[in-house]
PDB file of N, CA and C in Angstrom:
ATOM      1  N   UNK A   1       0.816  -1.196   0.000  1.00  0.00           N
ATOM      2  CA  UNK A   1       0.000   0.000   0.000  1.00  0.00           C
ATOM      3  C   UNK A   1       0.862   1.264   0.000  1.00  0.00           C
ATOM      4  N   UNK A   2       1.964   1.062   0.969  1.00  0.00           N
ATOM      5  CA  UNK A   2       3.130   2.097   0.767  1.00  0.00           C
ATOM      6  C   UNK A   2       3.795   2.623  -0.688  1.00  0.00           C
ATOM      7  N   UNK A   3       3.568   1.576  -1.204  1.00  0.00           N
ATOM      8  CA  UNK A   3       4.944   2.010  -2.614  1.00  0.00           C
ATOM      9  C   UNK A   3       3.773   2.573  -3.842  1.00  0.00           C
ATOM     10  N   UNK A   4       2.385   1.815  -3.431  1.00  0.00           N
ATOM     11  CA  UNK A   4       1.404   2.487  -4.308  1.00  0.00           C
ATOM     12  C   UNK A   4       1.386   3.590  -4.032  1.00  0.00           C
ATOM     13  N   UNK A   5       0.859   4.208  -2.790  1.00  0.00           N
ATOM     14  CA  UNK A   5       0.683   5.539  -2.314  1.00  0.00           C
ATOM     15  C   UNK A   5       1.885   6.653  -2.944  1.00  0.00           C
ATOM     16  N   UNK A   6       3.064   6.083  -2.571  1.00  0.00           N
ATOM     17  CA  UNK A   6       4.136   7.011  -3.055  1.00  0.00           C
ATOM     18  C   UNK A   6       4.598   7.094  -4.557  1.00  0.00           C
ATOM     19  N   UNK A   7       3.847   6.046  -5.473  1.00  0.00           N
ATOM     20  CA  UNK A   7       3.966   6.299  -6.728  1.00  0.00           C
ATOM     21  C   UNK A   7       2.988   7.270  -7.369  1.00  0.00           C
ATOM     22  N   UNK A   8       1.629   6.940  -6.855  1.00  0.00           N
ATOM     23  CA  UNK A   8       0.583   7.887  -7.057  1.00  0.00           C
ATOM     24  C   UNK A   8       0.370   9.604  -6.663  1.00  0.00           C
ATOM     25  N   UNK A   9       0.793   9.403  -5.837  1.00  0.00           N
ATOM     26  CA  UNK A   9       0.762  11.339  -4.936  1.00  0.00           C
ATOM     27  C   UNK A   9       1.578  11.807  -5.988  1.00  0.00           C
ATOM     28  N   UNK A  10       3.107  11.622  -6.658  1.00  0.00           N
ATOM     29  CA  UNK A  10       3.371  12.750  -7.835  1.00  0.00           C
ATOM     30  C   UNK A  10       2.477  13.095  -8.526  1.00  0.00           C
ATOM     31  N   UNK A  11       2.035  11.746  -9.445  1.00  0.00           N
ATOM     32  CA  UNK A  11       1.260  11.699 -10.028  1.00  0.00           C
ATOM     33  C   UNK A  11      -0.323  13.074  -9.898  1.00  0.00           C
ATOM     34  N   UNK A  12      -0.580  12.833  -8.746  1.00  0.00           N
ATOM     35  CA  UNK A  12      -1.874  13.470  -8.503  1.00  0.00           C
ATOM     36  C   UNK A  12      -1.997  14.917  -8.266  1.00  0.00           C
ATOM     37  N   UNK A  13      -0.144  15.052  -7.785  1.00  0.00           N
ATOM     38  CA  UNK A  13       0.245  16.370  -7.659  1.00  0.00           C
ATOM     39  C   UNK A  13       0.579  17.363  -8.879  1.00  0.00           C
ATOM     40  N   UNK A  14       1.094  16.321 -10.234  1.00  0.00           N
ATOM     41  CA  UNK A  14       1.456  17.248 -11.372  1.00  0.00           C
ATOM     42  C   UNK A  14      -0.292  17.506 -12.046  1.00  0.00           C
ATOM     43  N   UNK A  15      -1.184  16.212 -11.876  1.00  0.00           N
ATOM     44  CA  UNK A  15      -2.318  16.802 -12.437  1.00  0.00           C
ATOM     45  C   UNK A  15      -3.132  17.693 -12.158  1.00  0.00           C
ATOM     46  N   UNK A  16      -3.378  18.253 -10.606  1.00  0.00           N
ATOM     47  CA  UNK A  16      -3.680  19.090 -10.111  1.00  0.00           C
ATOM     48  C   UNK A  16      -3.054  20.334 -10.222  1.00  0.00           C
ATOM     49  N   UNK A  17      -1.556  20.531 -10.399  1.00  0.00           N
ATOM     50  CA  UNK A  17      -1.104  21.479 -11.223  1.00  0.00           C
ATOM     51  C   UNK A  17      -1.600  21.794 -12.277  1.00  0.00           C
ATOM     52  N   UNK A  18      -1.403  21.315 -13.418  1.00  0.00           N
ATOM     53  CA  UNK A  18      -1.511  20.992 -14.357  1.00  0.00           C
ATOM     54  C   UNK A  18      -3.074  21.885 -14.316  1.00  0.00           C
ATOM     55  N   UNK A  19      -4.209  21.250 -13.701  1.00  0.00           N
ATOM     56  CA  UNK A  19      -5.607  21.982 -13.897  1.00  0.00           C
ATOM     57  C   UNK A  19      -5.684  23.155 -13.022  1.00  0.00           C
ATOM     58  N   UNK A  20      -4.737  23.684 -12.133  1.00  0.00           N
ATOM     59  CA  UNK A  20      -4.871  24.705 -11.470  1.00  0.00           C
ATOM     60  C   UNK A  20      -4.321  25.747 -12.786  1.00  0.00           C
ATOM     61  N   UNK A  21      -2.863  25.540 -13.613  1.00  0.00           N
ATOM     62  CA  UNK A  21      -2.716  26.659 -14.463  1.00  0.00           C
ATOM     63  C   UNK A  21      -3.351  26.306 -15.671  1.00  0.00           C
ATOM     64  N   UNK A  22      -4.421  25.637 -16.042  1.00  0.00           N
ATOM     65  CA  UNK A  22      -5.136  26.175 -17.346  1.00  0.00           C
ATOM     66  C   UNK A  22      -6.274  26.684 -17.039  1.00  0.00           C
ATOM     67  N   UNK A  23      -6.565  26.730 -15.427  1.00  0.00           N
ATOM     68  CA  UNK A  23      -7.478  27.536 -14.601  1.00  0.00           C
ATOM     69  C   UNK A  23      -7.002  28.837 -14.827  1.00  0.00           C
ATOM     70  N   UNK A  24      -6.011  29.145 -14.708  1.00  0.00           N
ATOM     71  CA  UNK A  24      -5.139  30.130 -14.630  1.00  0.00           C
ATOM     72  C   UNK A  24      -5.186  31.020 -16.145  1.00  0.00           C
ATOM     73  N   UNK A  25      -4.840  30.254 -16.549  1.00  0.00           N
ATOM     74  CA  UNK A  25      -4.679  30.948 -18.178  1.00  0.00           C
ATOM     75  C   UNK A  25      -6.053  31.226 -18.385  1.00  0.00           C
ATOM     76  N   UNK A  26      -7.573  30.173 -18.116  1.00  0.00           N
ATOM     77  CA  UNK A  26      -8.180  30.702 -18.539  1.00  0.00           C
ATOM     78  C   UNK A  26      -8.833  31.739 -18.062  1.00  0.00           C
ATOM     79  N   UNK A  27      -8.348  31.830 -16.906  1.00  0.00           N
ATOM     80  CA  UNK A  27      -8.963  33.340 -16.153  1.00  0.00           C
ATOM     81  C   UNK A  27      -8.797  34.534 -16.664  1.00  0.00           C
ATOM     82  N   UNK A  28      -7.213  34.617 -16.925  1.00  0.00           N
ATOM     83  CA  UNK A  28      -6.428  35.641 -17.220  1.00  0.00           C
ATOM     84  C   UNK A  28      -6.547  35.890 -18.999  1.00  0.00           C
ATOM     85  N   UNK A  29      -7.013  34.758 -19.596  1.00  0.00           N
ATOM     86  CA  UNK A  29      -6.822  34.886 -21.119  1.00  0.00           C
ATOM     87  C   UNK A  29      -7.881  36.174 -21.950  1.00  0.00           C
ATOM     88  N   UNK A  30      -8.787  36.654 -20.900  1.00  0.00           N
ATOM     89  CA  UNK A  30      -9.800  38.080 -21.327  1.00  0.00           C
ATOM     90  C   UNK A  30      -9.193  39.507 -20.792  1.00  0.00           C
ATOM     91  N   UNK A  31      -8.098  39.441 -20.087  1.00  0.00           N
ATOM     92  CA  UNK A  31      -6.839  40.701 -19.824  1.00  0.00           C
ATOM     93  C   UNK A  31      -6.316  41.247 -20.915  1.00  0.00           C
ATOM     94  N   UNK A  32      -5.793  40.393 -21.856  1.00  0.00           N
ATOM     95  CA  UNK A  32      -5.049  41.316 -22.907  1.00  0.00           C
ATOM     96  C   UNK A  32      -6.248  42.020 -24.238  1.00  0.00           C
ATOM     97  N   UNK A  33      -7.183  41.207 -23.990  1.00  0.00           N
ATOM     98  CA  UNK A  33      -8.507  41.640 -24.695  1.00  0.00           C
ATOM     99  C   UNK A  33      -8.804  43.158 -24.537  1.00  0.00           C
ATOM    100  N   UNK A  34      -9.101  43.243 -23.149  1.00  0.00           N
ATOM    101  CA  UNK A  34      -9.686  44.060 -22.289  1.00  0.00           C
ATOM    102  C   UNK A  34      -8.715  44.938 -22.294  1.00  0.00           C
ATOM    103  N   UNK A  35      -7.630  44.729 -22.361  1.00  0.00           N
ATOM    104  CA  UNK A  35      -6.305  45.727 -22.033  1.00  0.00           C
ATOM    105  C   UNK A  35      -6.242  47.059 -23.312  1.00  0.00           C
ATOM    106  N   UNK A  36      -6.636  45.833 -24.918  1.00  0.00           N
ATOM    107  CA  UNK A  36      -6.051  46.338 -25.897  1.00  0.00           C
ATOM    108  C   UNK A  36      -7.905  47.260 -26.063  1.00  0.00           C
ATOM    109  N   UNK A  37      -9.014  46.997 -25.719  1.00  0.00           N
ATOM    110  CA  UNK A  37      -9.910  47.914 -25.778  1.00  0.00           C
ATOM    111  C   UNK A  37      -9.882  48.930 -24.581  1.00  0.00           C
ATOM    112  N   UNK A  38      -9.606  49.236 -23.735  1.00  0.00           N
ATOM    113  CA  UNK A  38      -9.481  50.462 -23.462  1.00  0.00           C
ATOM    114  C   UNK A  38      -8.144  51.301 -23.345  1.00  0.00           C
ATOM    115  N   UNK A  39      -7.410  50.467 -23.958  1.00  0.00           N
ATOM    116  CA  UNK A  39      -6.317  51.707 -24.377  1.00  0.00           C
ATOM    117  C   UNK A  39      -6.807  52.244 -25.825  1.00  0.00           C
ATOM    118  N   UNK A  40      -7.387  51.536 -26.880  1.00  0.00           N
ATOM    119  CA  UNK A  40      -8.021  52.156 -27.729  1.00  0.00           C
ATOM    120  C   UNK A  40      -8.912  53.136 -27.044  1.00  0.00           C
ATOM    121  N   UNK A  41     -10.011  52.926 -26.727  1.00  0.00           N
ATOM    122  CA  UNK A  41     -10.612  53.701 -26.188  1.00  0.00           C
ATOM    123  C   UNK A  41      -9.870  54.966 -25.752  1.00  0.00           C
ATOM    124  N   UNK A  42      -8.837  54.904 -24.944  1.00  0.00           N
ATOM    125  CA  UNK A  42      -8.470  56.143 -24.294  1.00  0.00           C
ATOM    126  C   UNK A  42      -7.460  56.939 -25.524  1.00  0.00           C
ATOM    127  N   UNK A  43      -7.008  56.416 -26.314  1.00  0.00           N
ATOM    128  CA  UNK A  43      -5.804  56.876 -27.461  1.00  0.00           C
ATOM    129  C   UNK A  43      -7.336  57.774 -28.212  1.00  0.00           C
ATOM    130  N   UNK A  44      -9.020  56.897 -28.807  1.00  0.00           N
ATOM    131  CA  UNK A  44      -9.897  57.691 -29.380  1.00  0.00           C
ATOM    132  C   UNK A  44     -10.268  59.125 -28.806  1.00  0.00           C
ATOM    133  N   UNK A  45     -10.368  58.565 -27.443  1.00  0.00           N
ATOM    134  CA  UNK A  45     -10.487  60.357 -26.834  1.00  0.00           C
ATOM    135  C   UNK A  45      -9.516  61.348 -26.743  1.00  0.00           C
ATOM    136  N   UNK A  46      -8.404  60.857 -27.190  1.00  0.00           N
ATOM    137  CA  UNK A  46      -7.337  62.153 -27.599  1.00  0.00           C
ATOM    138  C   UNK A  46      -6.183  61.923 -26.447  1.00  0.00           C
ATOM    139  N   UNK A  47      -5.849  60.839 -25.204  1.00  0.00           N
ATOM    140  CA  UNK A  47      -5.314  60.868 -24.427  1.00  0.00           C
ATOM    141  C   UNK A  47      -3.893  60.586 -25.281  1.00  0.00           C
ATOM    142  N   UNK A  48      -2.552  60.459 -24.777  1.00  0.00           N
ATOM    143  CA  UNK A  48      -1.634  60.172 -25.552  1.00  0.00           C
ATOM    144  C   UNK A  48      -0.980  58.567 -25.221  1.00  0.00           C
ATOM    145  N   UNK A  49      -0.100  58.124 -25.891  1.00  0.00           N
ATOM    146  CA  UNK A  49       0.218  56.787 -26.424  1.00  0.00           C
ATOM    147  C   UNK A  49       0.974  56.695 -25.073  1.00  0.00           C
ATOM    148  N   UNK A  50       1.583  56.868 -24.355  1.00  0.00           N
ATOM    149  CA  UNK A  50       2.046  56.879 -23.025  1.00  0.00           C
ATOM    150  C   UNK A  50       0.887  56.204 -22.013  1.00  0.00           C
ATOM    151  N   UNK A  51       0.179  57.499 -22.101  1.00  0.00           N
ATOM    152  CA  UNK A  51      -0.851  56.813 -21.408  1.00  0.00           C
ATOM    153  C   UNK A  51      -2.167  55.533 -21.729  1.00  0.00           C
ATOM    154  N   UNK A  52      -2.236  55.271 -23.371  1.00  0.00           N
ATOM    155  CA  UNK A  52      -2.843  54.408 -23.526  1.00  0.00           C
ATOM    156  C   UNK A  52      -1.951  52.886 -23.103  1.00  0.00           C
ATOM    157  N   UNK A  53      -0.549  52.665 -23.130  1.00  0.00           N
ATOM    158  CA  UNK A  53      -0.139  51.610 -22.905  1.00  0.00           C
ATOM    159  C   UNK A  53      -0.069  51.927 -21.676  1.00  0.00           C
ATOM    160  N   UNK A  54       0.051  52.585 -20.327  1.00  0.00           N
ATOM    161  CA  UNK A  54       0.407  52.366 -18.866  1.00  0.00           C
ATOM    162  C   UNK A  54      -1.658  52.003 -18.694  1.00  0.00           C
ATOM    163  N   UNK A  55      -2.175  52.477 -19.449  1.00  0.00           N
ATOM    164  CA  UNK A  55      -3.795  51.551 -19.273  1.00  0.00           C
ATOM    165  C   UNK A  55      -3.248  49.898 -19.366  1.00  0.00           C
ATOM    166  N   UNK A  56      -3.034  50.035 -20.670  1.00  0.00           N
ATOM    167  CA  UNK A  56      -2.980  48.763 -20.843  1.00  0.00           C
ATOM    168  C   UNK A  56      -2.664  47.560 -20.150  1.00  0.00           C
ATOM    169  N   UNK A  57      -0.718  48.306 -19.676  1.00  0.00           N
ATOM    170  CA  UNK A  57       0.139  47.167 -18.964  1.00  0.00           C
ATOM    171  C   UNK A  57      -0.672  47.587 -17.795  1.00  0.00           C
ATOM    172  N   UNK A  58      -1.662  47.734 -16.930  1.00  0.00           N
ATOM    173  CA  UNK A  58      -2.412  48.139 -15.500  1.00  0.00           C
ATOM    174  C   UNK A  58      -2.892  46.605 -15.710  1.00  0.00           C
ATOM    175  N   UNK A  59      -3.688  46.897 -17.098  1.00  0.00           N
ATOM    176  CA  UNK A  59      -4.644  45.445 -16.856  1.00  0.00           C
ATOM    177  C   UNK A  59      -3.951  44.130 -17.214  1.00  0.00           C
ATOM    178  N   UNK A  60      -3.207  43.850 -17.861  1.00  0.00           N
ATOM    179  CA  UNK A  60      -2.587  42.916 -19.023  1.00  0.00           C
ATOM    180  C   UNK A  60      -1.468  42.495 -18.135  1.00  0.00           C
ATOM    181  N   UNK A  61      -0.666  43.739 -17.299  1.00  0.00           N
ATOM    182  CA  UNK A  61       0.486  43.241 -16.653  1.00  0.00           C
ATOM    183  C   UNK A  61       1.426  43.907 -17.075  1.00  0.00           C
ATOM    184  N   UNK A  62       2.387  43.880 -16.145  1.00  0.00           N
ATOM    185  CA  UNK A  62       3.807  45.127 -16.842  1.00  0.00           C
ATOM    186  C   UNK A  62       4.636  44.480 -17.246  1.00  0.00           C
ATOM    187  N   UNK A  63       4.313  43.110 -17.987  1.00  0.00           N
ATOM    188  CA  UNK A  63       5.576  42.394 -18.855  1.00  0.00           C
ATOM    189  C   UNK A  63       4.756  42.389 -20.343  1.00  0.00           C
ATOM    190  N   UNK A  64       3.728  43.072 -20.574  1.00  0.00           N
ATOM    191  CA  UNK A  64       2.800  43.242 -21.972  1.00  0.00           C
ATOM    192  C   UNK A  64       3.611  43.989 -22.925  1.00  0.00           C
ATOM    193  N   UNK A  65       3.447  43.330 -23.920  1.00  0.00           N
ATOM    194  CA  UNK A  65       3.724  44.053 -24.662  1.00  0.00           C
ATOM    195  C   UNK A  65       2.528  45.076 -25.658  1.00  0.00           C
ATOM    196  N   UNK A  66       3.157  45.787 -26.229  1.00  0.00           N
ATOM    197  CA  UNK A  66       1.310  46.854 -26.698  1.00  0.00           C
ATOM    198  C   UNK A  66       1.824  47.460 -27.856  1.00  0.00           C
ATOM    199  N   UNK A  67       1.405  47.209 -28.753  1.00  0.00           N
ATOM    200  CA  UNK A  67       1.439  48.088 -29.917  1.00  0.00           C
ATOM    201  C   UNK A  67       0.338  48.701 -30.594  1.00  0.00           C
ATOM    202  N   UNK A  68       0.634  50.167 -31.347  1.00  0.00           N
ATOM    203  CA  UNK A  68      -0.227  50.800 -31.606  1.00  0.00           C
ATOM    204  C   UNK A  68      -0.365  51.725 -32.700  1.00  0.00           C
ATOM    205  N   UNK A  69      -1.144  51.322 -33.767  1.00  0.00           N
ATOM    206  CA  UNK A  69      -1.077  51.579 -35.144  1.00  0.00           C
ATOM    207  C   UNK A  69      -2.362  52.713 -35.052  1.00  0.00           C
ATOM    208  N   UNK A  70      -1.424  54.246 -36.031  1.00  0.00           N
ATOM    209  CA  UNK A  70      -2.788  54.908 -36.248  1.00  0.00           C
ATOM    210  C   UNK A  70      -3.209  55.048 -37.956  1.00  0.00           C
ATOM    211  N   UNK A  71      -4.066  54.728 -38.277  1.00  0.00           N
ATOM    212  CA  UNK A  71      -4.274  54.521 -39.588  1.00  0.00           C
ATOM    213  C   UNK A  71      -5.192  56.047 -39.920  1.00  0.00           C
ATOM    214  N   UNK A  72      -5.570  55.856 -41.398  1.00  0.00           N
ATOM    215  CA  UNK A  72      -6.455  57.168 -41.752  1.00  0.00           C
ATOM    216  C   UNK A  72      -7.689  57.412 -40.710  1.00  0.00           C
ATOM    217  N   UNK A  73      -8.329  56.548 -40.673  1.00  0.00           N
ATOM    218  CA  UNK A  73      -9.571  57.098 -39.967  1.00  0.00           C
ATOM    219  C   UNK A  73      -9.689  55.555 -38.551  1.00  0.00           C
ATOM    220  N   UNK A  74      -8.456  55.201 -38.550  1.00  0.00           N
ATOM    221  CA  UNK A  74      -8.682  53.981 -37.273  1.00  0.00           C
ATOM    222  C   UNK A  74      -7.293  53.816 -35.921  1.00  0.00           C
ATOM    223  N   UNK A  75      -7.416  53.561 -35.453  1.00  0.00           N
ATOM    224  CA  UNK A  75      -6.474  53.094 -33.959  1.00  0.00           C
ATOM    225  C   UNK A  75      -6.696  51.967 -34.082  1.00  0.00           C
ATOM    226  N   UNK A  76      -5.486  51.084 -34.345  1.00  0.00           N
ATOM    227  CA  UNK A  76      -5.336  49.490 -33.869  1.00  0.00           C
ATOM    228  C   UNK A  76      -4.000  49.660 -32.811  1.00  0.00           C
ATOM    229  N   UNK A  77      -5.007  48.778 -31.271  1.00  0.00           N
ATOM    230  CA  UNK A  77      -4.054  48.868 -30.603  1.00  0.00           C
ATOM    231  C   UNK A  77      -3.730  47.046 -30.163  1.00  0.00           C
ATOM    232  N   UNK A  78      -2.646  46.397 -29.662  1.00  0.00           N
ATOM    233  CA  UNK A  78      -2.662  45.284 -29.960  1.00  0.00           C
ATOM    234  C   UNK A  78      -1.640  44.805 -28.670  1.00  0.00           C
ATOM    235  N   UNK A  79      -2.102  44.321 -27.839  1.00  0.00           N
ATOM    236  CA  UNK A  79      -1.791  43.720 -26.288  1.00  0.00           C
ATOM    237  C   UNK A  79      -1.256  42.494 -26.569  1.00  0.00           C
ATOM    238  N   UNK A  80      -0.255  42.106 -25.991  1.00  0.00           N
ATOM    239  CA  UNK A  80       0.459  40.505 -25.675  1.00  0.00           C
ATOM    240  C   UNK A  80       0.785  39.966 -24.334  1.00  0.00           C
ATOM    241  N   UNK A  81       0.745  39.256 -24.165  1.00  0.00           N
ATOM    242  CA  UNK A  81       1.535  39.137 -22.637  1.00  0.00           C
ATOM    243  C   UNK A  81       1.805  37.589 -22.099  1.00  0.00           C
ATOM    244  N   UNK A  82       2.528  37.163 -21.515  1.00  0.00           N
ATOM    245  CA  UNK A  82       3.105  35.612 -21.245  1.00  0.00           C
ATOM    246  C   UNK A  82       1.953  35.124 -20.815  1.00  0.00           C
ATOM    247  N   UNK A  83       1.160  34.254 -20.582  1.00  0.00           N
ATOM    248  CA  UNK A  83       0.484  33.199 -20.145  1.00  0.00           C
ATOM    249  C   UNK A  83       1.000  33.430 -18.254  1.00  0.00           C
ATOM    250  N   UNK A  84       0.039  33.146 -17.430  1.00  0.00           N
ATOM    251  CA  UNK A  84       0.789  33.135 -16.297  1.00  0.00           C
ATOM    252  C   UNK A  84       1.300  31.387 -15.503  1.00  0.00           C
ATOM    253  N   UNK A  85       2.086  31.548 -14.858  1.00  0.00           N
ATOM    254  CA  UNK A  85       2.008  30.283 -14.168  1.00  0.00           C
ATOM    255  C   UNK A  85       3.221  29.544 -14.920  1.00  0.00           C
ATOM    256  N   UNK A  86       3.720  28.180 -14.702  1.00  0.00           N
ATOM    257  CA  UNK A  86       4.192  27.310 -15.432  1.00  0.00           C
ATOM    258  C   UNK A  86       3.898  27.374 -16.613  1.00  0.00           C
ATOM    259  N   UNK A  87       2.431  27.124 -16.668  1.00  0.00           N
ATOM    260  CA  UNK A  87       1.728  26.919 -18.395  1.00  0.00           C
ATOM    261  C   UNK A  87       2.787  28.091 -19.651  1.00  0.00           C
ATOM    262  N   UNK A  88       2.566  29.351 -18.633  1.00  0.00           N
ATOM    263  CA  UNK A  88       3.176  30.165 -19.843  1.00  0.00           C
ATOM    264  C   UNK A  88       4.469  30.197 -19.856  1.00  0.00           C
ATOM    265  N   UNK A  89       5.164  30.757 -18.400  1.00  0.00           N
ATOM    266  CA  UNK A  89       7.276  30.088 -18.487  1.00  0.00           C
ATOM    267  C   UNK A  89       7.592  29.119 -19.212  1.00  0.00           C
ATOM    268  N   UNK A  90       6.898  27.812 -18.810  1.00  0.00           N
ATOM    269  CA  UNK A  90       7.623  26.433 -19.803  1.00  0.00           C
ATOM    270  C   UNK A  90       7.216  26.403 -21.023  1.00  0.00           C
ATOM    271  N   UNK A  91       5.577  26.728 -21.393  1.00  0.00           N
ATOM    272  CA  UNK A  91       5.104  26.447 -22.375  1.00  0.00           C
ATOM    273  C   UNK A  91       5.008  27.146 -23.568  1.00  0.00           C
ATOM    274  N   UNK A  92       5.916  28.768 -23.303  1.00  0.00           N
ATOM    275  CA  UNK A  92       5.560  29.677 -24.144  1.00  0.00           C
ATOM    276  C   UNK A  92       4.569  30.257 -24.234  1.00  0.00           C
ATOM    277  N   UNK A  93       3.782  29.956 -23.892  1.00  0.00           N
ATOM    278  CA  UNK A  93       2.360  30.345 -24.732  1.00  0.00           C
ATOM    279  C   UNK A  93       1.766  31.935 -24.257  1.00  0.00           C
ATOM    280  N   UNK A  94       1.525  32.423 -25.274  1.00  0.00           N
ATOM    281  CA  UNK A  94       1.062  34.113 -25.260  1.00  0.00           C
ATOM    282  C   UNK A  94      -0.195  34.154 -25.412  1.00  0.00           C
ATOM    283  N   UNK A  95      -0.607  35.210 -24.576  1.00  0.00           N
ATOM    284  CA  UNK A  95      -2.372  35.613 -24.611  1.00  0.00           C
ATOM    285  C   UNK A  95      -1.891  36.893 -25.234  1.00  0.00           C
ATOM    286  N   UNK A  96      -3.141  37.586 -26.425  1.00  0.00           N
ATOM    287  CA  UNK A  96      -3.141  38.508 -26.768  1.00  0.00           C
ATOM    288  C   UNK A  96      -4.309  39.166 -26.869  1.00  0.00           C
ATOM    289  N   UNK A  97      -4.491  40.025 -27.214  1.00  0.00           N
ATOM    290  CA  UNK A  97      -5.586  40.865 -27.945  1.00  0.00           C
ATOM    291  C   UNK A  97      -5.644  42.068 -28.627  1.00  0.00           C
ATOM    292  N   UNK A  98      -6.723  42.339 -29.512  1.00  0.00           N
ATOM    293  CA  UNK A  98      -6.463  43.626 -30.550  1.00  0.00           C
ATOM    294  C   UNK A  98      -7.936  44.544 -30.454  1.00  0.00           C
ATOM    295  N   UNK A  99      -7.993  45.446 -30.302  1.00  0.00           N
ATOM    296  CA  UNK A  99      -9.123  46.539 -30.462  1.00  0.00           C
ATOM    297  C   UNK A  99      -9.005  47.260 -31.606  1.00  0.00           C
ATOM    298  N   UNK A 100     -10.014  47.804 -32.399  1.00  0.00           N
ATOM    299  CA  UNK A 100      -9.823  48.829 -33.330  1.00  0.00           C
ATOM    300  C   UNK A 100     -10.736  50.171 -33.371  1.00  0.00           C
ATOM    301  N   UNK A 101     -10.704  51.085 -33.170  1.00  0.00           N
ATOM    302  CA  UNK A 101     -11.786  52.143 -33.091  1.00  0.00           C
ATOM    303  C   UNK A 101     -11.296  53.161 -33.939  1.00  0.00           C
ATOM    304  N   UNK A 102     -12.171  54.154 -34.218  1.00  0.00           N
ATOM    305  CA  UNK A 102     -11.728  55.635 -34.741  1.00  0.00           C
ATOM    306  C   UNK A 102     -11.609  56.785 -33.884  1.00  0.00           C
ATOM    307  N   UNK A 103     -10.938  57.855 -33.667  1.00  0.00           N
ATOM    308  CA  UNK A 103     -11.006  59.035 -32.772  1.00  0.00           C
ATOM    309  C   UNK A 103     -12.533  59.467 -33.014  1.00  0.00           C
ATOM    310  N   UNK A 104     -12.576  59.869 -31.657  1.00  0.00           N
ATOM    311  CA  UNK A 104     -14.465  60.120 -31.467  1.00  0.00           C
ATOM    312  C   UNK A 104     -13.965  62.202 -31.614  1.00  0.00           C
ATOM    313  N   UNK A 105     -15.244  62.658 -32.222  1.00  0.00           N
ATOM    314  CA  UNK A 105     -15.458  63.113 -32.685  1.00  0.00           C
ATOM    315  C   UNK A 105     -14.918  64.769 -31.492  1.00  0.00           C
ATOM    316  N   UNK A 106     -14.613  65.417 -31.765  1.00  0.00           N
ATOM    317  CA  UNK A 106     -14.007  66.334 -31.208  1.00  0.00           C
ATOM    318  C   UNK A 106     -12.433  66.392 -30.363  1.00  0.00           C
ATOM    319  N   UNK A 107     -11.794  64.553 -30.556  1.00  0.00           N
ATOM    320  CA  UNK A 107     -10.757  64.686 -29.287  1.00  0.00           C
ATOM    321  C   UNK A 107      -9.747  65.171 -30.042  1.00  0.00           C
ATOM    322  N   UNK A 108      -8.575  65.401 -29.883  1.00  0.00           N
ATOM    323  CA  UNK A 108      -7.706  65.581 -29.992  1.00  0.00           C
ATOM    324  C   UNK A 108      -6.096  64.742 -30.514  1.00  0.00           C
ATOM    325  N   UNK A 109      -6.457  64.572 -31.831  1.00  0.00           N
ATOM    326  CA  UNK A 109      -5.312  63.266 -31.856  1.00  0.00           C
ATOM    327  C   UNK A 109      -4.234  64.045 -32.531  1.00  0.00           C
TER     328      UNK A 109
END
C-alpha cells in the first residue's frame, strides 16, 4: 500500500497542477482583450500613447507588450503578454488581444 501511495501522490500532484494553471490561463486569457480595448478607447479620446499603454500594462500586466497603429480614420491597438504560471514560463504560450476604433469626434489626436 506504501509504494502504491508514493507512486501515485506525484502523479496526482502534477495533475492538479496541471488543472490549477489552465485555470489560470483561462482566467487571465480576457486581460489582454480588455487591455487592448481600453487603451483604444483612451488613445480615441485624444489621451496620448504613453498613457494608452500604462492603461494597458495596469490590466494585461507590466511584462505586456502593446502596440499601436494609427491609420487614416482607425487606432489598432494590440496587447500581448506571457500566459501566467508554469503553463506560460515552460510552455511559451502568449495571450493577446487587438481593439480597433476611430477618434471620437471632437478629441484631440
Amino acid at each position: 500500500m506504501t509504494a502504491e501511495f508514493a507512486v501515485i501522490m506525484p502523479v496526482i500532484a502534477v495533475v492538479v497542477s496541471l488543472v490549477i494553471g489552465v485555470a489560470a490561463v483561462g482566467t487571465t486569457s480576457v486581460r489582454p482583450e480588455e487591455a487592448a480595448r481600453l487603451a483604444a478607447r483612451s488613445l480615441a479620446r485624444g489621451d496620448s500613447e504613453a498613457e494608452a499603454r500604462r492603461i494597458a500594462r495596469d490590466i494585461a500586466g507590466r511584462h505586456a507588450v502593446v502596440g499601436i497603429l494609427h491609420g487614416d480614420r482607425l487606432i489598432r491597438v494590440t496587447v500581448a503578454s506571457p500566459a501566467p504560471g508554469p503553463i506560460g514560463e515552460w510552455g511559451g504560450i502568449v495571450l493577446s488581444g487587438q481593439a480597433e476604433t476611430g477618434p471620437e469626434p471632437g478629441a484631440s489626436t
